[in-house]
PDB file of N, CA and C in Angstrom:
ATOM      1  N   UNK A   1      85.077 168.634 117.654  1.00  0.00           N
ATOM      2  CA  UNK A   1      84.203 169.106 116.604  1.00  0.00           C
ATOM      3  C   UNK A   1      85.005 170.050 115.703  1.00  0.00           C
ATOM      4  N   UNK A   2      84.819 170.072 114.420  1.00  0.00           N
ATOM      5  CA  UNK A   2      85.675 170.986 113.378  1.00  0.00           C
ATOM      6  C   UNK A   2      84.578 172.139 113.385  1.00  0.00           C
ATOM      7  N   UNK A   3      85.430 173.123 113.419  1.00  0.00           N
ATOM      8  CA  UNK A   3      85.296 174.453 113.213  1.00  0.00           C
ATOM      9  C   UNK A   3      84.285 174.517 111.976  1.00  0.00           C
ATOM     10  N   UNK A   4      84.016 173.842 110.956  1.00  0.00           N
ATOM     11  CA  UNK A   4      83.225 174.328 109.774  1.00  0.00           C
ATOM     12  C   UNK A   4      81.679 173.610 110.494  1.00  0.00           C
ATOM     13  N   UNK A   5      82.339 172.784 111.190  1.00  0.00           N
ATOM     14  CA  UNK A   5      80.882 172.340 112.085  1.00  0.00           C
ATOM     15  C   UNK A   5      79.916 172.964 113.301  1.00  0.00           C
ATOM     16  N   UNK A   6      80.883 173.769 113.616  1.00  0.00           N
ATOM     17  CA  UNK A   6      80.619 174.704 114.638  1.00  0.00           C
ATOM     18  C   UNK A   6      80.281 176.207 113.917  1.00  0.00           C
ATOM     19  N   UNK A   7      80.506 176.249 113.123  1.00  0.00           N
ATOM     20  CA  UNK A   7      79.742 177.860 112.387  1.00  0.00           C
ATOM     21  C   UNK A   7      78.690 176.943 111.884  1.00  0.00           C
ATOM     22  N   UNK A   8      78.312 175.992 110.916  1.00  0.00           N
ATOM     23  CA  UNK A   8      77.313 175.298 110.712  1.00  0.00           C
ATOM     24  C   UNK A   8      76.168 175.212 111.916  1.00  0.00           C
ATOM     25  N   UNK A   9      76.585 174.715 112.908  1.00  0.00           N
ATOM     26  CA  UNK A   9      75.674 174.802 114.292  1.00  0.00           C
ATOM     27  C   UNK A   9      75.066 175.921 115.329  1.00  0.00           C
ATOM     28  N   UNK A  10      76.241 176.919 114.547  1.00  0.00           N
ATOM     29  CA  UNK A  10      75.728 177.826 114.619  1.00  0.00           C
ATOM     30  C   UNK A  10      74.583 178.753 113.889  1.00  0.00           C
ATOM     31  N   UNK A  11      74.987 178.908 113.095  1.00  0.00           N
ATOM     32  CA  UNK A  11      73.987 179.241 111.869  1.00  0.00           C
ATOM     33  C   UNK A  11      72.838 178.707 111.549  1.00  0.00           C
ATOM     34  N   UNK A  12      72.478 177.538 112.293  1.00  0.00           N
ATOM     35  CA  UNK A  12      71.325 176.833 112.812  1.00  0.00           C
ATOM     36  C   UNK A  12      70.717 177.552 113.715  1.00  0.00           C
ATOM     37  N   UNK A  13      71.163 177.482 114.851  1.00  0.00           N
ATOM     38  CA  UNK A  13      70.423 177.894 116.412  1.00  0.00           C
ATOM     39  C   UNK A  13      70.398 179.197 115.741  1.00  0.00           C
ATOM     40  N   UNK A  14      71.171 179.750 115.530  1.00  0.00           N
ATOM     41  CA  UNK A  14      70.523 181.335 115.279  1.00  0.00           C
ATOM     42  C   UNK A  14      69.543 181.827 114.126  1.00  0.00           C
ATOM     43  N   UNK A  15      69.179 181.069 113.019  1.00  0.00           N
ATOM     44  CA  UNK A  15      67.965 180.687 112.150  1.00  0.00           C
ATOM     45  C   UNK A  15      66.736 180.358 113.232  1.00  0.00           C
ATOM     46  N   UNK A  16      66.976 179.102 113.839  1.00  0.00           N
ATOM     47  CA  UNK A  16      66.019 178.369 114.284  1.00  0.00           C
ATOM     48  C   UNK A  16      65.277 179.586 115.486  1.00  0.00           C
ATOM     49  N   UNK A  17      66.607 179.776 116.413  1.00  0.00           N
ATOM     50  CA  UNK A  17      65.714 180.743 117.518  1.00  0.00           C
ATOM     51  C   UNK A  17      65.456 182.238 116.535  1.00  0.00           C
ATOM     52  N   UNK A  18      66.009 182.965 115.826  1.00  0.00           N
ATOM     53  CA  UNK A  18      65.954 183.933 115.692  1.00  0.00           C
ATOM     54  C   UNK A  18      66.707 185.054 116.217  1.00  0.00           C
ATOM     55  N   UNK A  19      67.736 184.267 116.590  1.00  0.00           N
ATOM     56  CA  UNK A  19      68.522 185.233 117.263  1.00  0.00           C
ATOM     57  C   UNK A  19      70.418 185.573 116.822  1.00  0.00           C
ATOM     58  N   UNK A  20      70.508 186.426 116.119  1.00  0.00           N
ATOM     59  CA  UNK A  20      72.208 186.733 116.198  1.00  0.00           C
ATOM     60  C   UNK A  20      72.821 186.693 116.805  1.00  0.00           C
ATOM     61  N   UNK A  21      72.539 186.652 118.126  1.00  0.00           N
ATOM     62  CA  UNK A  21      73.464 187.127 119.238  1.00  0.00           C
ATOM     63  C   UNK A  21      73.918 185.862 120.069  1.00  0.00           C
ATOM     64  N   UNK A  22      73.375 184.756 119.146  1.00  0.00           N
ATOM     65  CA  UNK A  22      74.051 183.014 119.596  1.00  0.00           C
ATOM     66  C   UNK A  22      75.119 182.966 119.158  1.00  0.00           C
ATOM     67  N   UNK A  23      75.983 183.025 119.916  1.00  0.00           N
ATOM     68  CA  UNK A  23      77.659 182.194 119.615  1.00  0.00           C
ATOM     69  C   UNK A  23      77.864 181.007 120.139  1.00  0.00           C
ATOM     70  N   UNK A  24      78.416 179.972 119.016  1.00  0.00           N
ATOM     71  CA  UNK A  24      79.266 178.563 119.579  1.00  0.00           C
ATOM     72  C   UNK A  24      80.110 178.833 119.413  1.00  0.00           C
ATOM     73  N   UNK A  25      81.159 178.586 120.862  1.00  0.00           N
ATOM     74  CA  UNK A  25      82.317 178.837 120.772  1.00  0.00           C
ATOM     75  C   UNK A  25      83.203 177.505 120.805  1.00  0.00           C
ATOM     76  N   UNK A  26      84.173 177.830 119.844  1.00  0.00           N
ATOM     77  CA  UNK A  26      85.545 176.670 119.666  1.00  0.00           C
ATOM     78  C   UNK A  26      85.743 176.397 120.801  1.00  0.00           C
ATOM     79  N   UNK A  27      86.228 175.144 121.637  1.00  0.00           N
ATOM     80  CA  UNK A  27      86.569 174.744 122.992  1.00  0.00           C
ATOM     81  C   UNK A  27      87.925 175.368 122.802  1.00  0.00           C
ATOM     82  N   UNK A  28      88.763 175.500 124.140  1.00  0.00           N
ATOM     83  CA  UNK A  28      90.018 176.035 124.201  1.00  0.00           C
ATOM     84  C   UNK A  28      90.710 174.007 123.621  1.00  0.00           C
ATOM     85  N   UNK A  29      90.443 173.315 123.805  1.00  0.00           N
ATOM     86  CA  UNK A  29      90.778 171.775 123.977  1.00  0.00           C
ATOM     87  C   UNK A  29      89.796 171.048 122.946  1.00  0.00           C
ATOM     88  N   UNK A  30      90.204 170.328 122.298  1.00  0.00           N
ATOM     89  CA  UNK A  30      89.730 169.111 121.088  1.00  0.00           C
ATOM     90  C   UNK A  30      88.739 168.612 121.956  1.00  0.00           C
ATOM     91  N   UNK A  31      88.938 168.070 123.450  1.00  0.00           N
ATOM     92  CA  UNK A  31      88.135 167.127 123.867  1.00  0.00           C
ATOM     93  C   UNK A  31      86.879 167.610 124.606  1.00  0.00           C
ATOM     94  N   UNK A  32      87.174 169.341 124.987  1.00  0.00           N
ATOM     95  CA  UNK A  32      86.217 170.100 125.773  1.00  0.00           C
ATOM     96  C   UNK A  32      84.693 170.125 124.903  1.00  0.00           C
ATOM     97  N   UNK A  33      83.578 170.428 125.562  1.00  0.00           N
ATOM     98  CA  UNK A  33      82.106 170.859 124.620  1.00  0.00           C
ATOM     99  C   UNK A  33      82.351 171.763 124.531  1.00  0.00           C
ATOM    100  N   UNK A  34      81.618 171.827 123.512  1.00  0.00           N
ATOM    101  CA  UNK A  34      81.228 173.231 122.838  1.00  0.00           C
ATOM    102  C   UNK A  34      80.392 174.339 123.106  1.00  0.00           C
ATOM    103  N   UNK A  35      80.996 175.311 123.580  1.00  0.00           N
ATOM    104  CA  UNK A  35      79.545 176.091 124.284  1.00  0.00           C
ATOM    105  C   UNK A  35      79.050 177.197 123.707  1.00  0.00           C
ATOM    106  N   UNK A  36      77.905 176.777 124.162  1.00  0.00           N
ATOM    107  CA  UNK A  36      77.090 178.075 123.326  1.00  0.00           C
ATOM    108  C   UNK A  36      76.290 179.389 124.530  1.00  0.00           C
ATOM    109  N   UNK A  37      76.701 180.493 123.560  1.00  0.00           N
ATOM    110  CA  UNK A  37      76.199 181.374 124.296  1.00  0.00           C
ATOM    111  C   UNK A  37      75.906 182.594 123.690  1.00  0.00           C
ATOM    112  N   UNK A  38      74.756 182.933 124.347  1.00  0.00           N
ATOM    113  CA  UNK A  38      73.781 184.572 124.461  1.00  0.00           C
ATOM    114  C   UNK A  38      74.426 185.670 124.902  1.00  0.00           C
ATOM    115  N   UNK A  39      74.795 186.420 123.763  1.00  0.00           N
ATOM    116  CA  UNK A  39      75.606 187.613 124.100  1.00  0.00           C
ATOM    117  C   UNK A  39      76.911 186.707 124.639  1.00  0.00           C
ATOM    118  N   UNK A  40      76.862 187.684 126.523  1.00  0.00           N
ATOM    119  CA  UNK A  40      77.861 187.129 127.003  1.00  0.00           C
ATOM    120  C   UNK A  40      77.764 185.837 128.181  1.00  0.00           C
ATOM    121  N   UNK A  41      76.386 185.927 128.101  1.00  0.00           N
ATOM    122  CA  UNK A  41      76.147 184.743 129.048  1.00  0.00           C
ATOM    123  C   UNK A  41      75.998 183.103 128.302  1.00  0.00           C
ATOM    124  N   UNK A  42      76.759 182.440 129.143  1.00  0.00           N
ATOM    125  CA  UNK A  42      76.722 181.295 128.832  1.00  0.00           C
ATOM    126  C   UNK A  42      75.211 180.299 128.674  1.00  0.00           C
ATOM    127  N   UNK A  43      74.985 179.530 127.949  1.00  0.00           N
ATOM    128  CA  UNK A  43      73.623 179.439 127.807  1.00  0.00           C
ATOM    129  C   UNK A  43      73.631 177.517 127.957  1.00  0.00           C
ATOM    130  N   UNK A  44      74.541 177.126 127.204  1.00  0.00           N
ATOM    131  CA  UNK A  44      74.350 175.382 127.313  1.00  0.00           C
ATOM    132  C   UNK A  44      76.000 174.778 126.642  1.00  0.00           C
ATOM    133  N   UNK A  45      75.994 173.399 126.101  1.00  0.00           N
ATOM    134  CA  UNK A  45      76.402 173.155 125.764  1.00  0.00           C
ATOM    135  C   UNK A  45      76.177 171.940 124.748  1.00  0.00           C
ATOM    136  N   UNK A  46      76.883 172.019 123.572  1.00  0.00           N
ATOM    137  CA  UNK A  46      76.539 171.449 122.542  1.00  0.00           C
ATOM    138  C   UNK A  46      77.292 170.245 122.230  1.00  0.00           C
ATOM    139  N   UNK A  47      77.051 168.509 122.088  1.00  0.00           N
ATOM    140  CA  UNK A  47      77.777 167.333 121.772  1.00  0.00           C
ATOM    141  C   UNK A  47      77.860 167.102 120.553  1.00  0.00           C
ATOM    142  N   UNK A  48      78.722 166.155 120.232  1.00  0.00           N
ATOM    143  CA  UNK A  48      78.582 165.794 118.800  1.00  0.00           C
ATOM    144  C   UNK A  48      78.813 164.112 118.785  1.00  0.00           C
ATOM    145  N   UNK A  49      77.344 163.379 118.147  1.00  0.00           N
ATOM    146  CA  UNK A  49      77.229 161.853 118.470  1.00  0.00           C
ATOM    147  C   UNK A  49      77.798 161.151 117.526  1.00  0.00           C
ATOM    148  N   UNK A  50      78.252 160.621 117.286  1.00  0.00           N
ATOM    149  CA  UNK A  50      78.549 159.529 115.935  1.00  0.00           C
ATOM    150  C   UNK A  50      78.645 158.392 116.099  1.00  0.00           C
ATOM    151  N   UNK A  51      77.323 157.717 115.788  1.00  0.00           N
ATOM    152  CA  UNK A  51      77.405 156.412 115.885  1.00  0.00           C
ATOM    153  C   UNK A  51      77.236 155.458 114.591  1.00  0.00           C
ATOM    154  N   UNK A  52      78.324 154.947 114.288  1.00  0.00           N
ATOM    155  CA  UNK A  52      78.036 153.779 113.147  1.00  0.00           C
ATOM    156  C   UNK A  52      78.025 154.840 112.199  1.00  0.00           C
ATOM    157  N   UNK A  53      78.172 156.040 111.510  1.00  0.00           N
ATOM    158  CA  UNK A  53      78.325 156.720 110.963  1.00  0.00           C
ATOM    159  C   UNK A  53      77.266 157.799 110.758  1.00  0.00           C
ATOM    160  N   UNK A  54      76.351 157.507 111.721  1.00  0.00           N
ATOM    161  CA  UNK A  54      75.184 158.782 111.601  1.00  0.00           C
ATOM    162  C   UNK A  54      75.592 159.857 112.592  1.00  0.00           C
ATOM    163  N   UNK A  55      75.410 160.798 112.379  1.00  0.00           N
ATOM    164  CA  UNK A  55      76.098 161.941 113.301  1.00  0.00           C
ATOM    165  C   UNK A  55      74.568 162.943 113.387  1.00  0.00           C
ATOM    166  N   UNK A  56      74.540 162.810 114.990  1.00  0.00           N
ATOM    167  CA  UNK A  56      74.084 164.269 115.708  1.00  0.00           C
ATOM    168  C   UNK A  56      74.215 164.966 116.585  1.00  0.00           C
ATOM    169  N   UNK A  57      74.067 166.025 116.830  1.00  0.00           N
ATOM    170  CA  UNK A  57      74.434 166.735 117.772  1.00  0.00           C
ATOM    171  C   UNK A  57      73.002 166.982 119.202  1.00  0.00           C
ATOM    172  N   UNK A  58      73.748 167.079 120.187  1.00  0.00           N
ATOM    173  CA  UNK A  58      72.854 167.008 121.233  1.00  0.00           C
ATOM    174  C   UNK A  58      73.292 168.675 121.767  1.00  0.00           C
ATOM    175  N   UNK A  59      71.988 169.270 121.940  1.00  0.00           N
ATOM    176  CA  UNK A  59      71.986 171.201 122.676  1.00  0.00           C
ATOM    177  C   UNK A  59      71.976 170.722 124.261  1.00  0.00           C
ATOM    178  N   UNK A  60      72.432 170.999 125.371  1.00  0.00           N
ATOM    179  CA  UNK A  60      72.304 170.607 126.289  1.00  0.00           C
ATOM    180  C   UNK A  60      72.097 172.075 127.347  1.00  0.00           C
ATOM    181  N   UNK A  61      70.776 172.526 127.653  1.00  0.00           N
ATOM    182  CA  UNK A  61      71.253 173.818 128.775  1.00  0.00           C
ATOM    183  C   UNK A  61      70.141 173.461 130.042  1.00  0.00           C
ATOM    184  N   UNK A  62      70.669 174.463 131.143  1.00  0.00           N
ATOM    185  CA  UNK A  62      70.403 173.405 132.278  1.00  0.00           C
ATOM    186  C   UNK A  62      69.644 174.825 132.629  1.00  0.00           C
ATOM    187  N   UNK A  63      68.324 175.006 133.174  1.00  0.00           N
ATOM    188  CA  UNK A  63      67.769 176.057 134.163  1.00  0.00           C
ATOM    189  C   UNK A  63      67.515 175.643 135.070  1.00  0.00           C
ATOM    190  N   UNK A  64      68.177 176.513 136.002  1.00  0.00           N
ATOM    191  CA  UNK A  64      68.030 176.746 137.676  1.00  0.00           C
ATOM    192  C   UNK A  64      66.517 176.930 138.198  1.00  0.00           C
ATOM    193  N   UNK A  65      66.096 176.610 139.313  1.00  0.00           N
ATOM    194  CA  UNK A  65      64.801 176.933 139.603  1.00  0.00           C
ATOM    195  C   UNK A  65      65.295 178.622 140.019  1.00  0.00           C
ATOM    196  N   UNK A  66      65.711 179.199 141.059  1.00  0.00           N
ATOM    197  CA  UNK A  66      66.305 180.181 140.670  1.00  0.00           C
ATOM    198  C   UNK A  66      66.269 181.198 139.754  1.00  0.00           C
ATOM    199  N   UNK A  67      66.393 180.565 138.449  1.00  0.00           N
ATOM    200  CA  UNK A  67      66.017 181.531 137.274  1.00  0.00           C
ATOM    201  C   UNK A  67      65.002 182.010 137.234  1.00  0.00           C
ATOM    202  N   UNK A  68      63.928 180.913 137.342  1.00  0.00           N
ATOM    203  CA  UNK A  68      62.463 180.649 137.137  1.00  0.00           C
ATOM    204  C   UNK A  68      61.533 182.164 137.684  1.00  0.00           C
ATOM    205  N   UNK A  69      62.024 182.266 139.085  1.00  0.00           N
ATOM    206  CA  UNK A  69      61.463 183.200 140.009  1.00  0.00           C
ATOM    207  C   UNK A  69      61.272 184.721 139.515  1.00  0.00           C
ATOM    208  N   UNK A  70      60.074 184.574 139.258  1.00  0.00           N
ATOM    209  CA  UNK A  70      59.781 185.718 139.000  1.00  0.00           C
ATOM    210  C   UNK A  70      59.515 186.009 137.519  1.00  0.00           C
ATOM    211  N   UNK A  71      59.380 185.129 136.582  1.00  0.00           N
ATOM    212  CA  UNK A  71      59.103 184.816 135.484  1.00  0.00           C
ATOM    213  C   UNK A  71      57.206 184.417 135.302  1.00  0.00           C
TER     214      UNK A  71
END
């Protein structure tokens, strides 16, 4: 994913949720996802689809039941 795409995707999720404190971060690797994260905690990870020339991106974050407890 290019970097102007990844502040773009960013600047989304953090519109959409309302929150500043979303960072997508550049993979260390071209081929790694893109991850996004709250403050300093890691939160999901973000794809990028292109098929036949339509392009979207898929948010991917996973909750633990774990988390849940006590919510």
């Amino acid at each position: 994913m290019k970097s102007t795409e990844i502040i773009q995707l960013q600047n989304y999720l953090r519109r959409t949720f309302n929150n500043l404190g979303i960072r997508v971060k550049e993979p260390a690797k071209e081929t790694a996802p893109v991850e996004v994260m709250m403050g300093d905690e890691f939160i999901g990870t973000l794809h990028r689809d292109d098929d036949e020339g339509e392009v979207c991106y898929h948010f991917q974050m996973t909750i633990l039941d774990i988390d849940l407890e006590g919510s």
